[in-house]
C-alpha atoms as a PDB file:
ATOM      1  CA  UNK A   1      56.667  85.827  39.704  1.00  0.00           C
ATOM      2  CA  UNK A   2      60.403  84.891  40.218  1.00  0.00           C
ATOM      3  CA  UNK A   3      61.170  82.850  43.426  1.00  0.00           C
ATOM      4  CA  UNK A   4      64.128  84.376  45.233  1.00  0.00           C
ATOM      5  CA  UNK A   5      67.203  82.089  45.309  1.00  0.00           C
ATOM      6  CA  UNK A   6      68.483  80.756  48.405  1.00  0.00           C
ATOM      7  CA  UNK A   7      72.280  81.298  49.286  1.00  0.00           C
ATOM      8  CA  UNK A   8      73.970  78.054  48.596  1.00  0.00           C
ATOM      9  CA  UNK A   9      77.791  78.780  49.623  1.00  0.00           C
ATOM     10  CA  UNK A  10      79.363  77.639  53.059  1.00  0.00           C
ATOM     11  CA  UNK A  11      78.449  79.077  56.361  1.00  0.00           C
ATOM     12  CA  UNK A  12      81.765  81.006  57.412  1.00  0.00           C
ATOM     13  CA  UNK A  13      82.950  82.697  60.696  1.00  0.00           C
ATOM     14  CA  UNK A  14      84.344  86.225  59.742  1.00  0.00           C
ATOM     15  CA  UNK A  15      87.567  86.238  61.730  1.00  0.00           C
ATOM     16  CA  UNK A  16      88.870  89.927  61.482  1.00  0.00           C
ATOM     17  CA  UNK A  17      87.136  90.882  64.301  1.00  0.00           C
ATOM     18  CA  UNK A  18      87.618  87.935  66.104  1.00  0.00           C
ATOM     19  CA  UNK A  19      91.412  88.936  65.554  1.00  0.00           C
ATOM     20  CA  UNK A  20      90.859  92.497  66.565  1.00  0.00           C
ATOM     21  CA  UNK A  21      89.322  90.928  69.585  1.00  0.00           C
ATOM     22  CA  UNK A  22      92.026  88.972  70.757  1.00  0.00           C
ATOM     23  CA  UNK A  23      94.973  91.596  70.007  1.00  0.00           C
ATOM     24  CA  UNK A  24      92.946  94.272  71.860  1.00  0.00           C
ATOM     25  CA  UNK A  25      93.024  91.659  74.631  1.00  0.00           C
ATOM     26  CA  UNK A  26      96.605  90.694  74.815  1.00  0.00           C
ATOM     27  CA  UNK A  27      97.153  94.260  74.934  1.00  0.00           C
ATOM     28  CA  UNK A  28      95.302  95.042  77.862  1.00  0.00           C
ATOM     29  CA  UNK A  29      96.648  91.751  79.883  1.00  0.00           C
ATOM     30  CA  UNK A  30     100.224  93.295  79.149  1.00  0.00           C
ATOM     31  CA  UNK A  31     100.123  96.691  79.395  1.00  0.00           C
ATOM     32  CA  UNK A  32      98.122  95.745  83.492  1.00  0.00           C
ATOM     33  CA  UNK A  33     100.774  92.900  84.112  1.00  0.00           C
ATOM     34  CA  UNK A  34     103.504  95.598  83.318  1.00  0.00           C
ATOM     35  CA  UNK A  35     102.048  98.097  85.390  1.00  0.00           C
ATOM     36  CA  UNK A  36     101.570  95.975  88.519  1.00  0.00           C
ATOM     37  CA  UNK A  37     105.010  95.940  90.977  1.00  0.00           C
ATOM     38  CA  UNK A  38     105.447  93.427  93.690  1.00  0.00           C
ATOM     39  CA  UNK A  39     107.055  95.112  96.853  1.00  0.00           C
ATOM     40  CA  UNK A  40     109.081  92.883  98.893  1.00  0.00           C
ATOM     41  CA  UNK A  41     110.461  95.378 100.956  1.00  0.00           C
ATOM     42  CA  UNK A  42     109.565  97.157 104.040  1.00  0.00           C
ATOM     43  CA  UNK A  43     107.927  99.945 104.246  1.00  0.00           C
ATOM     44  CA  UNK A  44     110.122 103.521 103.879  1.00  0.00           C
ATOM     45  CA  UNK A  45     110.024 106.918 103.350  1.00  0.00           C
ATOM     46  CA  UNK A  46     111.553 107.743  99.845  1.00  0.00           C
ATOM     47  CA  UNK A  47     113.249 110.344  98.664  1.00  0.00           C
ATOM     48  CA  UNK A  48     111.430 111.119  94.919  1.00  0.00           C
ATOM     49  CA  UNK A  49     112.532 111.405  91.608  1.00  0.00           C
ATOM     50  CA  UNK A  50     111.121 112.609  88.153  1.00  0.00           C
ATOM     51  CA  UNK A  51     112.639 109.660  86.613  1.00  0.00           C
ATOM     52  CA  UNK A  52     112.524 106.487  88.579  1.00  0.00           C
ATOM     53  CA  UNK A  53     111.657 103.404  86.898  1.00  0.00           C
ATOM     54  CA  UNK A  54     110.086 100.144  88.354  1.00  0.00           C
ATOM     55  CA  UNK A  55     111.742  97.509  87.306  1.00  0.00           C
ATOM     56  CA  UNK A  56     111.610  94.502  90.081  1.00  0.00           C
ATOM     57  CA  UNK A  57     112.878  90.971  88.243  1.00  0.00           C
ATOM     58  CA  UNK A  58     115.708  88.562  90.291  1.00  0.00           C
ATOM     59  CA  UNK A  59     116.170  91.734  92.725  1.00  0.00           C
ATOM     60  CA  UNK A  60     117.639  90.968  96.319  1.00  0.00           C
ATOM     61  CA  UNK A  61     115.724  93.564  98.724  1.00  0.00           C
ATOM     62  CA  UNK A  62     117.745  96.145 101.041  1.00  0.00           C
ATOM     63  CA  UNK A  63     115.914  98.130 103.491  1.00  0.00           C
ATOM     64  CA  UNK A  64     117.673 100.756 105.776  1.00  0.00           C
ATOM     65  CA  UNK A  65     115.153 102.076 108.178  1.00  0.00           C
ATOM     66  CA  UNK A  66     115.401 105.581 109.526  1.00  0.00           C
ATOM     67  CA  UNK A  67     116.869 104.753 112.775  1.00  0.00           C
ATOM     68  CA  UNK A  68     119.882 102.882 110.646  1.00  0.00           C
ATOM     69  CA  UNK A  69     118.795  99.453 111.117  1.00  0.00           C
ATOM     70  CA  UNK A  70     119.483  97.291 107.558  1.00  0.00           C
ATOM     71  CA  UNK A  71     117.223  94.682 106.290  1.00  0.00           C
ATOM     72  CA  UNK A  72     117.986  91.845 103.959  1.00  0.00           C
ATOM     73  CA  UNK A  73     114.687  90.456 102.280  1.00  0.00           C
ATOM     74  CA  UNK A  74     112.711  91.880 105.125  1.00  0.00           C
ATOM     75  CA  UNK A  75     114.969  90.075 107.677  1.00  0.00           C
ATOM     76  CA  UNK A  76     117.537  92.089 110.482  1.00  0.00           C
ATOM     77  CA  UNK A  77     121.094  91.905 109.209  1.00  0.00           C
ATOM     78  CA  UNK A  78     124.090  93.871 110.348  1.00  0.00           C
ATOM     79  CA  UNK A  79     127.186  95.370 107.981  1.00  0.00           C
ATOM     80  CA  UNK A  80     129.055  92.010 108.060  1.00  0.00           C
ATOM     81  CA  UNK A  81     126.043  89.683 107.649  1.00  0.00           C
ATOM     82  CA  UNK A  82     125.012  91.494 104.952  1.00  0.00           C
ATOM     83  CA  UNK A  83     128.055  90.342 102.833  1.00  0.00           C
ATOM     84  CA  UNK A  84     127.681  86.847 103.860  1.00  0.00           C
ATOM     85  CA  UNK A  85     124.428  86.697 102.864  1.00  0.00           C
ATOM     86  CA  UNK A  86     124.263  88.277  99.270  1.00  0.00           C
ATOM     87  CA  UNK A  87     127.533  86.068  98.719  1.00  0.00           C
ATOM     88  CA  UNK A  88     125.427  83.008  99.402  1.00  0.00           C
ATOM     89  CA  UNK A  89     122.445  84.393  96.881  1.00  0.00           C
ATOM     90  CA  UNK A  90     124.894  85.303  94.015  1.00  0.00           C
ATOM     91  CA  UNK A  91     126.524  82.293  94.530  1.00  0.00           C
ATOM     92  CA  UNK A  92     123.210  80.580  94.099  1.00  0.00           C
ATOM     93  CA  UNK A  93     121.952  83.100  91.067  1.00  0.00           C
ATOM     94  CA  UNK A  94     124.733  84.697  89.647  1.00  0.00           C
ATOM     95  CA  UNK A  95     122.769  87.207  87.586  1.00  0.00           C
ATOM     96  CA  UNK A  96     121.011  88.534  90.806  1.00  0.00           C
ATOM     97  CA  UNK A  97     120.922  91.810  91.623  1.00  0.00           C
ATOM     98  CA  UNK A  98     119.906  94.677  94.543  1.00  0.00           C
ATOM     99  CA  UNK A  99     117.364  96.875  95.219  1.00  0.00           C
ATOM    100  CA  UNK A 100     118.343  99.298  97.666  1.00  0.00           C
ATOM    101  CA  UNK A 101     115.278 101.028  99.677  1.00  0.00           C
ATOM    102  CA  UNK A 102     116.316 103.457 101.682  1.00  0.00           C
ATOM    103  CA  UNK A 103     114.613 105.981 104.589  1.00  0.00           C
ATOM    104  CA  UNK A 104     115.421 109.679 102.954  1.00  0.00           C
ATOM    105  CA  UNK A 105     116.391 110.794 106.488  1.00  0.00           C
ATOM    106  CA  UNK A 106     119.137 107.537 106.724  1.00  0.00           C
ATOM    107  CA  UNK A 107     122.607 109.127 106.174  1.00  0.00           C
ATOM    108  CA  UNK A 108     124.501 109.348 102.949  1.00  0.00           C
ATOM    109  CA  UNK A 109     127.388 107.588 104.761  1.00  0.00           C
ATOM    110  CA  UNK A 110     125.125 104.442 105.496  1.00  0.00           C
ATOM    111  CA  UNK A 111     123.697 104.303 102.163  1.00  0.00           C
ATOM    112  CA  UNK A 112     127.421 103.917 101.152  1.00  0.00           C
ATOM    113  CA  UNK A 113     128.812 101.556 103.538  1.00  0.00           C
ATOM    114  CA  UNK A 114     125.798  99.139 102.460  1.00  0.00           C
ATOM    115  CA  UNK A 115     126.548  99.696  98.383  1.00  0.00           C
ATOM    116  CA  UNK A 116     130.249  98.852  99.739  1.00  0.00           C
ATOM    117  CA  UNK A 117     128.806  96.112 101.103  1.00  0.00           C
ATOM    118  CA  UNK A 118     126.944  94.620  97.988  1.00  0.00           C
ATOM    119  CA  UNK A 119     130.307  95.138  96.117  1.00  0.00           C
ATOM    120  CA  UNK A 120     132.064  92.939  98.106  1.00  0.00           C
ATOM    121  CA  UNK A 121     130.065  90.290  98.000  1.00  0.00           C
ATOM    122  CA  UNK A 122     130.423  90.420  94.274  1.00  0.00           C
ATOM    123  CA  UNK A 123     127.531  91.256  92.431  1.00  0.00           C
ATOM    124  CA  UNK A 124     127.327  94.613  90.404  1.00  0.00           C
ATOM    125  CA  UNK A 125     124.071  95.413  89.903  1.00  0.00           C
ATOM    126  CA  UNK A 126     122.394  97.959  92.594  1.00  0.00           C
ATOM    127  CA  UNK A 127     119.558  99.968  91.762  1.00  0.00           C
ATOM    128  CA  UNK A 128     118.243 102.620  94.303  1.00  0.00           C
ATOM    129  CA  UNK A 129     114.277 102.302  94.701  1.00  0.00           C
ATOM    130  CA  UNK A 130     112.750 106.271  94.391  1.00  0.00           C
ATOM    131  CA  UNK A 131     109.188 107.365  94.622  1.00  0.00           C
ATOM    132  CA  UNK A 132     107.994 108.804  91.266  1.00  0.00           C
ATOM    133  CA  UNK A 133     107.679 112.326  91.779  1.00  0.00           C
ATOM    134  CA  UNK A 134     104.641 114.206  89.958  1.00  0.00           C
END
């Protein structure tokens, strides 16, 4: 009768899974930290589109209400201290940009006199903030 031999090599940890694991993982944490937005704004009645984006990094927040009053990150501004103010924050971050919420029922003419506005005060970048619309 033959006595069975015993495995002599190393132990070893097979790490392909493990790998498969992790990637699967990673994955998931950045596919839910993309799809999570921050709103800073107030709240507003968009209008909708079939292809808005979310897209919320170094933004400076504009709300126009539907009665016409304009918010600056969630604080009461009018026309003229609206300039003043996003001139201080691109001074401060030069790359900064706006995100423009406004009420669908505010008037095209307001929505215009505020992207004036941002002009003025020097920085170019204005996005207008939708709903996504199924």
């Amino acid at each position: 009768m033959k006595i069975p031999r015993r495995y002599t090599g190393k132990a070893r940890i097979e790490i392909i899974p493990l790998l498969d694991v992790i990637f699967l993982l990673l994955a998931a944490f950045i596919f839910f930290t993309m799809s999570m937005t921050i709103h800073r704004g107030l709240p507003v009645q968009l209008p909708a589109s079939a292809t808005a984006m979310i897209e919320k990094k170094n933004f400076a927040d504009i709300t126009i209400r539907e009665n016409g009053k304009l918010f600056c990150n969630k604080q009461e501004v009018n026309l003229s201290e609206l300039i003043s103010r996003l001139t201080v924050l691109h001074r401060e971050s030069p790359g900064i940009k706006v995100l423009m919420s406004g009420d669908k029922k505010v008037p095209y003419e307001m929505i215009i006199a505020v992207m004036d506005a941002v002009r003025k005060s020097g920085i170019n970048g204005v996005s207008l903030e939708t709903k996504w619309k199924e």
